[in-house]
Every structure is written in structure tokens, then in C-alpha cells.
C-alpha atoms as a PDB file:
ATOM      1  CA  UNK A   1      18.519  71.088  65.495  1.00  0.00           C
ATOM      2  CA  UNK A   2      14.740  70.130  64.832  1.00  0.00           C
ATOM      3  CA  UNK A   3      12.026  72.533  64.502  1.00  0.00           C
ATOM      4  CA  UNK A   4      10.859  72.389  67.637  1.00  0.00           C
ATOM      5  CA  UNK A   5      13.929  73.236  69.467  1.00  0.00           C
ATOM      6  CA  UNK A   6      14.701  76.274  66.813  1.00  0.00           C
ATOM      7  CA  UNK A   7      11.153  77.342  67.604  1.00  0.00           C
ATOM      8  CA  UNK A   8      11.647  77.121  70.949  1.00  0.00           C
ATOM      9  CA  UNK A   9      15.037  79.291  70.965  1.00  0.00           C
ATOM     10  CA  UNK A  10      13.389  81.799  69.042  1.00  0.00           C
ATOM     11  CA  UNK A  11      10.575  82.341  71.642  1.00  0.00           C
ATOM     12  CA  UNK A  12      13.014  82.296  73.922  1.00  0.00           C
ATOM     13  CA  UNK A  13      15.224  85.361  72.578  1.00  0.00           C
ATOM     14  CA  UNK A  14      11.967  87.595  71.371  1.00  0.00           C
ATOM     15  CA  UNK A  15      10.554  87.155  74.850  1.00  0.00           C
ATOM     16  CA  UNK A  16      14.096  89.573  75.969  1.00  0.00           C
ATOM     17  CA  UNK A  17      12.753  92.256  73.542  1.00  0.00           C
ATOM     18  CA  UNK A  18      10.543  95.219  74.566  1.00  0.00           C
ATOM     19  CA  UNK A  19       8.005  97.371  72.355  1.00  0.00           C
ATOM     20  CA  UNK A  20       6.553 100.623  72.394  1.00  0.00           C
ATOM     21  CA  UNK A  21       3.422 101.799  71.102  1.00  0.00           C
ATOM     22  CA  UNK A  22       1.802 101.057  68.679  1.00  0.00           C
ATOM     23  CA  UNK A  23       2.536  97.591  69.471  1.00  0.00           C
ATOM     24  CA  UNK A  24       0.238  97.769  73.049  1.00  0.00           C
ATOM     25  CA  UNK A  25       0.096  93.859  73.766  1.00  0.00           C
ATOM     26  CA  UNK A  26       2.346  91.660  72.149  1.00  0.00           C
ATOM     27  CA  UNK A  27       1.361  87.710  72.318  1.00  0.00           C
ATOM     28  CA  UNK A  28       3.554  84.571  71.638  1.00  0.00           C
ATOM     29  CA  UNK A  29       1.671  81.604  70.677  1.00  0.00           C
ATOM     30  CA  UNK A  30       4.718  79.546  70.681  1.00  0.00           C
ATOM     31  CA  UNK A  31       4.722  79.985  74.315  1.00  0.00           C
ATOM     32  CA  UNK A  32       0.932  79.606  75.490  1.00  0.00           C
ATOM     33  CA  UNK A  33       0.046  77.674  72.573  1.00  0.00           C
ATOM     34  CA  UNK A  34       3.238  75.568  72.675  1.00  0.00           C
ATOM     35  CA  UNK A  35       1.855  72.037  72.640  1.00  0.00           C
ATOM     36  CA  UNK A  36      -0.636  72.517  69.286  1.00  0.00           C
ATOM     37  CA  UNK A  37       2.354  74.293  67.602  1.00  0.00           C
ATOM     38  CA  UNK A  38       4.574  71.637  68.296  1.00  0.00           C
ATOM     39  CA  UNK A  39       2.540  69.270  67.183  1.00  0.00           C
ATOM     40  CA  UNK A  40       1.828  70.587  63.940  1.00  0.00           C
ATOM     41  CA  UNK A  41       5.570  70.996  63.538  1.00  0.00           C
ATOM     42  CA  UNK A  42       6.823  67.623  64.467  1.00  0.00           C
ATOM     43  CA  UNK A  43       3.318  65.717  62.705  1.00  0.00           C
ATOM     44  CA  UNK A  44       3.833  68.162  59.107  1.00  0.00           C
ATOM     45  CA  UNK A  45       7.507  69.206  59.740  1.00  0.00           C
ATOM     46  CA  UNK A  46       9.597  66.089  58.955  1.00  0.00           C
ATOM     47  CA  UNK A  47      12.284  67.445  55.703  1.00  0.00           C
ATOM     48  CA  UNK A  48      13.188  67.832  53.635  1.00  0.00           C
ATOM     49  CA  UNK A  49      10.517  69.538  51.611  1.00  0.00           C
ATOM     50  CA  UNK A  50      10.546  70.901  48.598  1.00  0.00           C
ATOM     51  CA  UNK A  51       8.901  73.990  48.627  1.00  0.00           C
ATOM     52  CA  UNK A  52       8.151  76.348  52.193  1.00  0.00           C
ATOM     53  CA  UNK A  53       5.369  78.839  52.431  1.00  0.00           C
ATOM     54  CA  UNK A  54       5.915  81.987  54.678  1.00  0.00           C
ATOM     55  CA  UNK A  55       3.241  83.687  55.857  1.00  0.00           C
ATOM     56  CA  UNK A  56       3.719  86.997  57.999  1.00  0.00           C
ATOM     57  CA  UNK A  57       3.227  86.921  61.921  1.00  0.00           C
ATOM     58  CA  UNK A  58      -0.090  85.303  63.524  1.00  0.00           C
ATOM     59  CA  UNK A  59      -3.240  86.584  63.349  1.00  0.00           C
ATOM     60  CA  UNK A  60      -5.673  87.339  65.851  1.00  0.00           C
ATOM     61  CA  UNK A  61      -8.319  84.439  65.593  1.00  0.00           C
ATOM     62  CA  UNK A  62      -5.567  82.066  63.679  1.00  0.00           C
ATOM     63  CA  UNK A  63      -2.204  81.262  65.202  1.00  0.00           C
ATOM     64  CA  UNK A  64      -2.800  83.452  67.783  1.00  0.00           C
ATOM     65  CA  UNK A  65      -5.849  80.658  69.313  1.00  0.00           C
ATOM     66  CA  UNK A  66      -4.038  77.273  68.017  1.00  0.00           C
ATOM     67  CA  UNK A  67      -0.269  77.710  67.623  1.00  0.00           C
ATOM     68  CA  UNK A  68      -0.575  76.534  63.582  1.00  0.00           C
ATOM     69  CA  UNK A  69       0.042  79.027  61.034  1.00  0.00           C
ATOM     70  CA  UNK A  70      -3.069  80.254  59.474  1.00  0.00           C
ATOM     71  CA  UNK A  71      -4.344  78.110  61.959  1.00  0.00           C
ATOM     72  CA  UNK A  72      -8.071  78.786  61.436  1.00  0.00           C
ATOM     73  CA  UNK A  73      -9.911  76.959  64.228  1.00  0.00           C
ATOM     74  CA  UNK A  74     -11.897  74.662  61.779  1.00  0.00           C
ATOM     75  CA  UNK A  75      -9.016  74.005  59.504  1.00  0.00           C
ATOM     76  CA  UNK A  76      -6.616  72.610  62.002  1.00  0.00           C
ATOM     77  CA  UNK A  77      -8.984  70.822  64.353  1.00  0.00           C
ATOM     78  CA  UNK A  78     -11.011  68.634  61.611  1.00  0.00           C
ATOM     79  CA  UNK A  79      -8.232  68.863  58.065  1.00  0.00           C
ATOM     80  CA  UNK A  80      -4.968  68.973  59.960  1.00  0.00           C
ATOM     81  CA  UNK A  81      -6.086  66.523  62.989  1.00  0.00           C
ATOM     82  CA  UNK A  82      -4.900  69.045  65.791  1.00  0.00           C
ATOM     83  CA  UNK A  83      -6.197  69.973  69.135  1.00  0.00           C
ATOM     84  CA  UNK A  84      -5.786  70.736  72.552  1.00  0.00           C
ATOM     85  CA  UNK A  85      -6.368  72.740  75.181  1.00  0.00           C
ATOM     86  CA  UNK A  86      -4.482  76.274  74.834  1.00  0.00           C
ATOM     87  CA  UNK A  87      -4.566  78.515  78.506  1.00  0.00           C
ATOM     88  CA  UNK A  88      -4.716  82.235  77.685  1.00  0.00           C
ATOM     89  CA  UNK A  89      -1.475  84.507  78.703  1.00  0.00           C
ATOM     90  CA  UNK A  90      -1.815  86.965  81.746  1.00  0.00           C
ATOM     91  CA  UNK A  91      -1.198  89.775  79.028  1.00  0.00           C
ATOM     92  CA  UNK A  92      -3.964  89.119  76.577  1.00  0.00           C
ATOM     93  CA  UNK A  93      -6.227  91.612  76.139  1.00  0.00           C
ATOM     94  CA  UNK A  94      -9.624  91.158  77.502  1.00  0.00           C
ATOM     95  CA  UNK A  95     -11.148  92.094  74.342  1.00  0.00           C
ATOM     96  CA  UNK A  96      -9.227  90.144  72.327  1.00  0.00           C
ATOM     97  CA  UNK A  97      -9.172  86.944  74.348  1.00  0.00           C
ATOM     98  CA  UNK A  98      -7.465  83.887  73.773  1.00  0.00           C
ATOM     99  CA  UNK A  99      -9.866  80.831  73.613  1.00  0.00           C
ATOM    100  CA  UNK A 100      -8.039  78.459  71.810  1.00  0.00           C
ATOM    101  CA  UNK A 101      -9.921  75.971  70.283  1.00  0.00           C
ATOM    102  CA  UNK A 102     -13.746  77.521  71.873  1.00  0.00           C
ATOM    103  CA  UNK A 103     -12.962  80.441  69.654  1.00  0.00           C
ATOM    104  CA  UNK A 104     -15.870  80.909  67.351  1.00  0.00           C
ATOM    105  CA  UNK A 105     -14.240  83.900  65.217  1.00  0.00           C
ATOM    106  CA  UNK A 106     -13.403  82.189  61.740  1.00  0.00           C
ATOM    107  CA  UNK A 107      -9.673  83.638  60.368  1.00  0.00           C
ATOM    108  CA  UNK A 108     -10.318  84.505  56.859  1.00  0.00           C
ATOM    109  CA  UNK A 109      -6.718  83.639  55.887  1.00  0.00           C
ATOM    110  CA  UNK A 110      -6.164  80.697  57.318  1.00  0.00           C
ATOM    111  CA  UNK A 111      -9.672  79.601  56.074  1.00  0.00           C
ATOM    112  CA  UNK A 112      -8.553  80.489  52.416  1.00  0.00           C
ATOM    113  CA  UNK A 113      -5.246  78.981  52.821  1.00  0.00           C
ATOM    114  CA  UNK A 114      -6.067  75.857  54.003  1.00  0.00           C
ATOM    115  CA  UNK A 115      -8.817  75.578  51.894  1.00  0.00           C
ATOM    116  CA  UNK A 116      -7.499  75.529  48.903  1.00  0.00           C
ATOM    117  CA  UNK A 117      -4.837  72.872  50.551  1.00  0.00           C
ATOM    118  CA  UNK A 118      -7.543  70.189  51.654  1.00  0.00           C
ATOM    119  CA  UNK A 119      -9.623  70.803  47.901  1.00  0.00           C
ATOM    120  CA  UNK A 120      -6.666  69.757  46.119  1.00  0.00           C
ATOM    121  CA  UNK A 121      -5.328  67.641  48.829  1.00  0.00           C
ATOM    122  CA  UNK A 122      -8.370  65.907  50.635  1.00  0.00           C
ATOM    123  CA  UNK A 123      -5.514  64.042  52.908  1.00  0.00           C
ATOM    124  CA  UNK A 124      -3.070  66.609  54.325  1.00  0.00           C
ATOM    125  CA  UNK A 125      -0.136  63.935  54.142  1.00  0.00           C
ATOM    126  CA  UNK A 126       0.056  64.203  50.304  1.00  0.00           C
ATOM    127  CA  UNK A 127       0.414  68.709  50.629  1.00  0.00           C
ATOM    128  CA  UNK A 128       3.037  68.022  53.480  1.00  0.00           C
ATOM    129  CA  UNK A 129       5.100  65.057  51.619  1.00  0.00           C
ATOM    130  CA  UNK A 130       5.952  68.213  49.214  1.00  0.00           C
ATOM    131  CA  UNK A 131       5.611  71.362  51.119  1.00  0.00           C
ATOM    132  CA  UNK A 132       5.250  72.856  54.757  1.00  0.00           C
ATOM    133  CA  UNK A 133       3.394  76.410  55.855  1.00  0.00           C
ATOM    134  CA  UNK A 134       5.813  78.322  58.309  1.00  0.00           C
ATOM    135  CA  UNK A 135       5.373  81.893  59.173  1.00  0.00           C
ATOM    136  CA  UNK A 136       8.480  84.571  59.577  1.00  0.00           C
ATOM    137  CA  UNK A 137       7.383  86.342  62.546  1.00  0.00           C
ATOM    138  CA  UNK A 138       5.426  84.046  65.487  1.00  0.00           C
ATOM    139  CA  UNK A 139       4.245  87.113  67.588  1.00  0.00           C
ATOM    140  CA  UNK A 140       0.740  88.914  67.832  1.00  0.00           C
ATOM    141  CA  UNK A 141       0.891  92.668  67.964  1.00  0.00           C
ATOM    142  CA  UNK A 142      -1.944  94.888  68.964  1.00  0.00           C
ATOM    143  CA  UNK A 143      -2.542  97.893  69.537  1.00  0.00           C
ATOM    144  CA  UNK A 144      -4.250  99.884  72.368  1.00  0.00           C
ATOM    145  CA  UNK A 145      -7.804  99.262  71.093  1.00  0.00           C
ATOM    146  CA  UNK A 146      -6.733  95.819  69.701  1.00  0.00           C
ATOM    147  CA  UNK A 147      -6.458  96.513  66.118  1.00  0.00           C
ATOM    148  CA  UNK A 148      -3.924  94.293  64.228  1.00  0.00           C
ATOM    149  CA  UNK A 149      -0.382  95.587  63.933  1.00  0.00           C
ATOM    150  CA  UNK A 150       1.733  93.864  61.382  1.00  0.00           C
ATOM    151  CA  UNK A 151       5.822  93.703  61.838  1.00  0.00           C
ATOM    152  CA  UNK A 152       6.467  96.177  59.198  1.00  0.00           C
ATOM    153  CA  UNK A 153       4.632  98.951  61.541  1.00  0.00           C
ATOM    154  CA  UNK A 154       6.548  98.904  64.341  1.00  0.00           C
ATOM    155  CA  UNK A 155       8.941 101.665  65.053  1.00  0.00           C
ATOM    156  CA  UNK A 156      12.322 101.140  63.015  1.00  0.00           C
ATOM    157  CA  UNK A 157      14.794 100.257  65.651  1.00  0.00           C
ATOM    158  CA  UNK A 158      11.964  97.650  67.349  1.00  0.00           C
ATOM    159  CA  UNK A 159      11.202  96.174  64.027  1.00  0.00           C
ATOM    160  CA  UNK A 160      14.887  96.067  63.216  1.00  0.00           C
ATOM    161  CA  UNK A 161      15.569  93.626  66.311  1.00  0.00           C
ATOM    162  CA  UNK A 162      12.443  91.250  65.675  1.00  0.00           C
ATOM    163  CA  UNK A 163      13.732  90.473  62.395  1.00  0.00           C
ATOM    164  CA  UNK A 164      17.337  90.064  63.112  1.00  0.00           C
ATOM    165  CA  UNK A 165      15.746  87.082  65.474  1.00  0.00           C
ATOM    166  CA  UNK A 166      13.065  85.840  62.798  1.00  0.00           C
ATOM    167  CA  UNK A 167      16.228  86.168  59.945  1.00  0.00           C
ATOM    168  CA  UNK A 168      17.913  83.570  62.139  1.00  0.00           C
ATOM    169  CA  UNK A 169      15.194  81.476  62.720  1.00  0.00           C
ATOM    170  CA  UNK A 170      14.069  81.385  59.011  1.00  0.00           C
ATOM    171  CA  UNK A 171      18.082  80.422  58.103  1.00  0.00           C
ATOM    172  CA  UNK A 172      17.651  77.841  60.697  1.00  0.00           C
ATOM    173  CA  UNK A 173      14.337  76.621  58.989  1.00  0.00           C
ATOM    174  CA  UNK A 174      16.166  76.562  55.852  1.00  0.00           C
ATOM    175  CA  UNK A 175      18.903  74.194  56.734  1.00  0.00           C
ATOM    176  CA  UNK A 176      16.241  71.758  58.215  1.00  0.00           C
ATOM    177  CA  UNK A 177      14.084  71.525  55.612  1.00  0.00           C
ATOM    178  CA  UNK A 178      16.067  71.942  52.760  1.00  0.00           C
ATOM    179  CA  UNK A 179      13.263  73.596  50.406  1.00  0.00           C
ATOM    180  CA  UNK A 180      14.236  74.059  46.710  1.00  0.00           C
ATOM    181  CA  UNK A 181      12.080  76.754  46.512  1.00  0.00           C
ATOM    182  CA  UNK A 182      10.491  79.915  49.193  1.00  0.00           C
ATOM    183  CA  UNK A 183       6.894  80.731  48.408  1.00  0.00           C
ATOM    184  CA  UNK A 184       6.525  84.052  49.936  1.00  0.00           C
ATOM    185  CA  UNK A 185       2.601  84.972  51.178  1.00  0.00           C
ATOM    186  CA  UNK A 186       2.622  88.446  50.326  1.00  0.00           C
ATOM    187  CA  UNK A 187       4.965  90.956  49.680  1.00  0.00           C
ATOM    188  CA  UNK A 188       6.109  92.006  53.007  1.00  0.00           C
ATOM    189  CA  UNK A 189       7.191  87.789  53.350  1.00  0.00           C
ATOM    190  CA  UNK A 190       8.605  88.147  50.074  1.00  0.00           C
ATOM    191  CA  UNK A 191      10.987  91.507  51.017  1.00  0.00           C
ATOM    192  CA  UNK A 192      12.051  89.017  54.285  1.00  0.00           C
ATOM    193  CA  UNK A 193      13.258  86.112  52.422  1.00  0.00           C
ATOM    194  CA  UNK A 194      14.858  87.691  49.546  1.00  0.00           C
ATOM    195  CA  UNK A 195      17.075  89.433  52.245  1.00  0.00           C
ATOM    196  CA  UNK A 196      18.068  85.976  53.783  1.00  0.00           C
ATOM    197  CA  UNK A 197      18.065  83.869  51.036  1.00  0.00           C
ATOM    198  CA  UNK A 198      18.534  85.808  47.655  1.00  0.00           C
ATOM    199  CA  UNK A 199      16.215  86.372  44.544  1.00  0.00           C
ATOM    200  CA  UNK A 200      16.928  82.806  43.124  1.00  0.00           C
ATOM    201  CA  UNK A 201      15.139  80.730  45.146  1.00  0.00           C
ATOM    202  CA  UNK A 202      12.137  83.693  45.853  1.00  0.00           C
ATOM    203  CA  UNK A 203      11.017  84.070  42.364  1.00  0.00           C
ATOM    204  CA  UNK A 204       7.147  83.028  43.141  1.00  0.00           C
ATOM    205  CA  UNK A 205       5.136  85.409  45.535  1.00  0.00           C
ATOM    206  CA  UNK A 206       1.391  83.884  46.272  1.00  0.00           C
ATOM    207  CA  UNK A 207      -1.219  86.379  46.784  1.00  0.00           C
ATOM    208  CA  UNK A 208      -1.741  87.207  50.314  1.00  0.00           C
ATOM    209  CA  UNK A 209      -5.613  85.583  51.523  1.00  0.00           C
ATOM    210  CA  UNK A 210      -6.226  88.905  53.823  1.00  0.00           C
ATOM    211  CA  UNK A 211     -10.187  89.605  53.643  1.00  0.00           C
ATOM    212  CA  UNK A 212      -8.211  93.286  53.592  1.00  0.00           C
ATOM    213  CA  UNK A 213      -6.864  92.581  50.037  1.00  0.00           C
ATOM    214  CA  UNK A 214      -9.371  92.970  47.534  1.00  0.00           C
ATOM    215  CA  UNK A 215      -7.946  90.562  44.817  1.00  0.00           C
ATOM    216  CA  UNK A 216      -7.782  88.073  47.647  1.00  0.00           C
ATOM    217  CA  UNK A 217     -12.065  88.634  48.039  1.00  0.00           C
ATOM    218  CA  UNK A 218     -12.529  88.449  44.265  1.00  0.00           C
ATOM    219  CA  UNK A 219     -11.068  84.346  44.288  1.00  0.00           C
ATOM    220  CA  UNK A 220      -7.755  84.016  46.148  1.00  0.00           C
ATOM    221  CA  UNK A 221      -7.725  79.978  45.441  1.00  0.00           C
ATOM    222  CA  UNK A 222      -7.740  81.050  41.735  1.00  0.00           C
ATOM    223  CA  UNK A 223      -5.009  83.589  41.874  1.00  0.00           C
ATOM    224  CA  UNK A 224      -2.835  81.618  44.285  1.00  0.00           C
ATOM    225  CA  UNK A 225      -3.007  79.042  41.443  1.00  0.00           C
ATOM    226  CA  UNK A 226      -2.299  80.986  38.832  1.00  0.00           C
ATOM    227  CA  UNK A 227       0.401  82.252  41.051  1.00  0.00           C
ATOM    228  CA  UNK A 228       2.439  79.014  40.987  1.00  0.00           C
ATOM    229  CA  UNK A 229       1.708  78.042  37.833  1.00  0.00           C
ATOM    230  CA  UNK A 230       3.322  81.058  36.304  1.00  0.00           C
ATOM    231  CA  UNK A 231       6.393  80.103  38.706  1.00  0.00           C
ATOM    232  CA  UNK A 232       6.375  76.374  37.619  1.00  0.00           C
ATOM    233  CA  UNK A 233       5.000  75.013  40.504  1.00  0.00           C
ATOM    234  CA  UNK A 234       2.168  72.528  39.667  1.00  0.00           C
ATOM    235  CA  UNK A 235      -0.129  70.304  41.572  1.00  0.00           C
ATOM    236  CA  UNK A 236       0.236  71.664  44.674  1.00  0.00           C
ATOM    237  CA  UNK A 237      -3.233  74.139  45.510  1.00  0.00           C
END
């Protein structure tokens, strides 16, 4: 099994799920945006690592327009050496389009995240010889006037089958990779992979870089630091 093909299967299963409101539209970038996300996992993916970032689901002007995890537009086209040309699905929104790579919204995340990656790590190679950026869920969820819908608000029995799929995926992810240690983005990450993989190898949760959290707009870089440093992990943002 390789990355791709577990990434693939996942789509594949997710895609046989249905959702009610308030999850309006619901977008897979490892479908429409297949090509950029493969690339990034077969170019950064190569195990084992030693330590795995998870990051929630996609958002809106990240994954959701290049297939890369926090995939700020900027970040992966000119630090992570991706591009290429993403079509839109037939159920995106038309005010929240899909532009791929034209998209001139920056994510705030992603831009935080990666960031701090290339100001430690000028060339990528030397972050990804190390560690890798995955996130749990790959799907987009919006809701009727396109506001941002994260896993944990979908209704119970909805939620309850996306993560039985993602839970599989991330075991998957685990026995490819091989990572000593699961750095969590934010709590809602953290509850995921202490369910699959136990408290032992979860014991370091970095801040989540949401422009919604205010710690995160008061110096994420600095607290995502401080972050692994009080877990032992050094050298790495």
C-alpha cells in the first residue's frame, strides 16, 4: 500500500456517503485536485518519518484549490515546488469557486504553517527527511451560504461514518510511514488520533494557525515552537 493508493481508496469510500444540512456542498480535493495531491504525496511522502502532523479537513482557499494540506496557494507553488492545473467539480458552489492555482484568496493556516516550515527549513527536503503534514479528514464542507463547516459539526450519525473511513485511512498512514510520534494541529486532530493510536504516541498538540484562534493571531510560529519544545521535539519549526 503507498499513499497514493490509500488516498485514493479513501476518496473512493467517502464519495458512497451522503450529508444533510448543515453540510450543503461537500468537496473532495483528492478527486478534482488529484494530480497536485498526489504529487505532494509521492515528492514529500516517501517513510518512514519520524514525526506526522494532522491537520483537520481542507480549507476553503487551501487544500480545497491545490490538493496539499494547508496548501496555501503561495506556499505550495514557489516553497513546496507544486503546480498544475486543478478543473473545478460540477458541485462547487459558485460563490465559493474552485480556481486552483488562479486563486488569489491567501489561507491563513496554511500560510502560518508553512511558514514557519520554509524559515527554519529554507529547502523543504530537510522538514520532509524528518516529518510529513497529512490531514485526518480530506473533504470540504459548506454550508448553504458557504460558511466553513468543520467535521465535528456535522450531525452525529454523519460524522460518525466520515470518521470510521478517515480512522482507517489514518491507521493505514500509520503503517506506511512509521512515525514515532503524532503531532496533532488542534484539539479536535488531537481527540482523532488519541482514539486510533493511544495517548503515548499523542502527547504534543501544536496550536491550531486558524486566523479564528486568537493565540494563533498573537504569534502562532512562536507558540507552535514552544509547543514542541515542551514535548521534546527540537529543530523542526
Amino acid at each position: 500500500m503507498t499513499l497514493a493508493k490509500a488516498a485514493r481508496r479513501l476518496s473512493k469510500d467517502l464519495a458512497a456517503l451522503s450529508f444533510s444540512p448543515p453540510a450543503a456542498y461537500v468537496l473532495d480535493p483528492l478527486q478534482y485536485a488529484r494530480m497536485t495531491h498526489e504529487a505532494y504525496l509521492e515528492r514529500y511522502g516517501a517513510g518512514p518519518k519520524e514525526l506526522v502532523f494532522v491537520g483537520m479537513n481542507p480549507g476553503p482557499f487551501g487544500m480545497a484549490q491545490t490538493g496539499v494540506p494547508f496548501g496555501e496557494v503561495a506556499a505550495v507553488r514557489d516553497y513546496l515546488k507544486i503546480e498544475g492545473t486543478i478543473v473545478s467539480p460540477p458541485n462547487a458552489p459558485p460563490t465559493r469557486p474552485i480556481q486552483g492555482f488562479a486563486c488569489t484568496r491567501s489561507e491563513v493556516s496554511g500560510r502560518r504553517l508553512w511558514g514557519a516550515v520554509q524559515e527554519r527549513h529554507p529547502a523543504p527536503d530537510t522538514f520532509f527527511a524528518r516529518a510529513f503534514v497529512a490531514n485526518y479528514c480530506p473533504l470540504l464542507f459548506l454550508d448553504a451560504k458557504c460558511a466553513n463547516v468543520t467535521p465535528d459539526k456535522l450531525l452525529a450519525e454523519e460524522r460518525r461514518a466520515v470518521e470510521a473511513l478517515c480512522d482507517r485511512h489514518l491507521r493505514e498512514v500509520g503503517e506506511i510511514l512509521r512515525p514515532v510520534r503524532w503531532l496533532p494541529v488542534g484539539v479536535y486532530a488531537e481527540k482523532c488520533l488519541v482514539r486510533v493510536f493511544g495517548k503515548d504516541v499523542v502527547r504534543t498538540v501544536v496550536p491550531h494557525p486558524s486566523p479564528a484562534s486568537p493565540a494563533a493571531n498573537r504569534g502562532w510560529s512562536e507558540a507552535a515552537r514552544a509547543a514542541l519544545l515542551a514535548g521534546g521535539v527540537t529543530d523542526l519549526l
